[in-house]
Protein backbone atom coordinates (compact mmCIF):
# COMPACT_ATOMS: atom_id res chain seq x y z
CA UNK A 1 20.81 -1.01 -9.55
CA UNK A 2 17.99 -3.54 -10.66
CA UNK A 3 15.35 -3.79 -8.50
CA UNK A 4 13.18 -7.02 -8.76
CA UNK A 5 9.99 -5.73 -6.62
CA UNK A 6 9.16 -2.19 -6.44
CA UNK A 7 6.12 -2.46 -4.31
CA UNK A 8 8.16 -4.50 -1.77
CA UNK A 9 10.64 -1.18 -1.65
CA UNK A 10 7.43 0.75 -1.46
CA UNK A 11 6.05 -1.03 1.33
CA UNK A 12 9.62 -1.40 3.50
CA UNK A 13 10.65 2.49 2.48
CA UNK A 14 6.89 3.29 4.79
CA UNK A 15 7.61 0.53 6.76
CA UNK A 16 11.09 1.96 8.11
CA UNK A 17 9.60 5.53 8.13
CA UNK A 18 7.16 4.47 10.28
CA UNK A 19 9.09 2.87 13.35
CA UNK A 20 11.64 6.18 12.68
CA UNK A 21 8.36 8.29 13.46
CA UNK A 22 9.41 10.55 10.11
CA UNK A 23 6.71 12.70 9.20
CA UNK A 24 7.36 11.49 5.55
CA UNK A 25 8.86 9.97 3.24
CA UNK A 26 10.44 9.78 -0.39
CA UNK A 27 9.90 6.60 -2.91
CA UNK A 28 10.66 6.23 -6.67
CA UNK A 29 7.21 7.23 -8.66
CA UNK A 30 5.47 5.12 -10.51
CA UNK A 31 1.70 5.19 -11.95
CA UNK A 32 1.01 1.71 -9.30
CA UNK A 33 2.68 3.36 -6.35
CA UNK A 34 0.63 6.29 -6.95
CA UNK A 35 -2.79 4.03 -7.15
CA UNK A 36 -1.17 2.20 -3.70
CA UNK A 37 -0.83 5.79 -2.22
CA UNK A 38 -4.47 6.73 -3.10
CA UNK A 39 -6.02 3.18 -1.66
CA UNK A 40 -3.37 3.80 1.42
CA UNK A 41 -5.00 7.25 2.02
CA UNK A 42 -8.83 6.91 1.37
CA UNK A 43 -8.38 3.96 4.30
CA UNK A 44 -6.97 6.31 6.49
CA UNK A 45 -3.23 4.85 7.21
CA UNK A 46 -1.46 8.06 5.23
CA UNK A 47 -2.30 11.70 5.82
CA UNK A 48 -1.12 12.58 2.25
CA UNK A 49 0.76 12.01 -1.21
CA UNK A 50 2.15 14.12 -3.86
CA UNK A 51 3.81 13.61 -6.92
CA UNK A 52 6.98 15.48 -7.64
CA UNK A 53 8.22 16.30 -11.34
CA UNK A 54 12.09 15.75 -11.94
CA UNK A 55 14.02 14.70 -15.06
CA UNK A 56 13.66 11.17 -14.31
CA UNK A 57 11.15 8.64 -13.44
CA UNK A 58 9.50 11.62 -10.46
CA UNK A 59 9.13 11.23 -7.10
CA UNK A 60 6.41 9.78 -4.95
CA UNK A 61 6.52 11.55 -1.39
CA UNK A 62 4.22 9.91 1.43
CA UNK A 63 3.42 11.94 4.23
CA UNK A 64 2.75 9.94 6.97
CA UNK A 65 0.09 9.90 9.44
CA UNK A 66 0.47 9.99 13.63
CA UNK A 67 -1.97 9.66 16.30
CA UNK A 68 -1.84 11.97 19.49
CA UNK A 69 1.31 11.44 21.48
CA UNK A 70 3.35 10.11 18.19
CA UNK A 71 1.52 6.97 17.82
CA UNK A 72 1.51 4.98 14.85
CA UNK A 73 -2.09 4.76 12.78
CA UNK A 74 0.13 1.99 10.53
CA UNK A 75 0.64 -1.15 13.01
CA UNK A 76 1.95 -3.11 10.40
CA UNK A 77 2.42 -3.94 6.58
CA UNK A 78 3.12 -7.08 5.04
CA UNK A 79 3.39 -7.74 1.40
CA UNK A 80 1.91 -10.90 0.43
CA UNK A 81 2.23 -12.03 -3.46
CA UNK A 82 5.81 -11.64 -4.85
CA UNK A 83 7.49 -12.32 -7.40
CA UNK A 84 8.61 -15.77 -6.63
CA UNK A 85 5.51 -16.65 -5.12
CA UNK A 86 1.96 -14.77 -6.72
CA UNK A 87 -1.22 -14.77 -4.64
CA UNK A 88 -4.30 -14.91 -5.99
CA UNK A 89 -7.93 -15.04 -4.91
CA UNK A 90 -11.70 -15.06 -5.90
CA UNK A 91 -13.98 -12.41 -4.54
CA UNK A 92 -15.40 -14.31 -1.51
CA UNK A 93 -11.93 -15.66 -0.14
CA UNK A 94 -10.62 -12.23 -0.12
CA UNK A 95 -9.30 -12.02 3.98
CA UNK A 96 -10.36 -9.77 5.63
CA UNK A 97 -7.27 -7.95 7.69
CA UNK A 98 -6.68 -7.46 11.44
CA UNK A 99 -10.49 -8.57 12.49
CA UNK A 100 -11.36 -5.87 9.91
CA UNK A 101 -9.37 -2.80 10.85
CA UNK A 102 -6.92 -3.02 8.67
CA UNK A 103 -6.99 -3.53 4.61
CA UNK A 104 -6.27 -5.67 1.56
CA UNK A 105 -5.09 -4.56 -1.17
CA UNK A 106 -5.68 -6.27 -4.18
CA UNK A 107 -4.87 -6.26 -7.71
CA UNK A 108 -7.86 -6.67 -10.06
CA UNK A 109 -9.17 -6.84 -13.74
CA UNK A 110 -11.01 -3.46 -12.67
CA UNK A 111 -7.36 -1.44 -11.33
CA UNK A 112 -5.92 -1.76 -8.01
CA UNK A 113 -8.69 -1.32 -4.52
CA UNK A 114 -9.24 -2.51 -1.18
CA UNK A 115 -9.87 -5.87 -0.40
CA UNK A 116 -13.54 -4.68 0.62
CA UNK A 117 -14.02 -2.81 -2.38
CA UNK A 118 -13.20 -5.80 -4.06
CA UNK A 119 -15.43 -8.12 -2.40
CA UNK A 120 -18.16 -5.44 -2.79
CA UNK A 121 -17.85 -5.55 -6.57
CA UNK A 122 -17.28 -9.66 -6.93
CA UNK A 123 -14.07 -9.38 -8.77
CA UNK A 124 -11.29 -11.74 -7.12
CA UNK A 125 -7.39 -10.68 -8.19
CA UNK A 126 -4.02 -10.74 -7.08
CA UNK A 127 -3.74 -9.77 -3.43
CA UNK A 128 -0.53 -7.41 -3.09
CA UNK A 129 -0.33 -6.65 0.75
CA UNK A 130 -2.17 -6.16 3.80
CA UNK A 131 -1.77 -3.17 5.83
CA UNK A 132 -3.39 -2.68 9.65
């Protein structure tokens, strides 16, 4: 099976785990994912990540994160520049998400960050999704 966007999968595989109220869940590995996991966690919408060895490609499990009374920290996630259709921005026109609760994640020339990080640091890039 080909698969044309891998952080789409990535986003839709947390996405569906989410409104199921699983406490995680498994996604094919990848050095990108693992950067989107990191970002995802130091914000606070993930409790955790690990990386699990097989003979293939390894697996990226996502453990996710539930306020009291099962509800959901992640509101939503919506992945903006695709394949068909890429997103970029400078540093100042970076949005910022949800009145500022939620995040940005953007691509740069420096590796993958928030979209606050990025404005922080002046360095516009490709802006993958925004979570809130």
């Amino acid at each position: 099976m080909s698969m044309t966007d891998p952080i789409a999968d990535m986003l839709t595989r947390i996405r569906n785990a989410n409104q199921a109220l699983l406490e995680r869940v498994d996604i094919p590995a990848s050095r990108f994912k693992v950067e989107l996991a990191k970002i995802l966690k130091a914000e606070g919408f993930i409790r955790a990540y690990r990386l699990i060895d097989d003979t293939k490609q390894g697996t990226l499990r996502v453990y996710l994160k539930f306020g009291p009374g099962n509800e959901r920290v992640i509101q939503g996630i919506r992945r903006v520049s695709r394949p068909g259709l890429r997103v970029y921005r400078k540093s100042p026109q970076i949005p910022k998400t949800a009145g500022g609760l939620g995040v940005a994640v953007v691509s740069t020339s420096h590796g993958l960050m928030s979209g606050k990080a990025a404005r922080e640091r002046g360095v516009g890039g490709e802006i993958l999704c925004y979570v809130w």
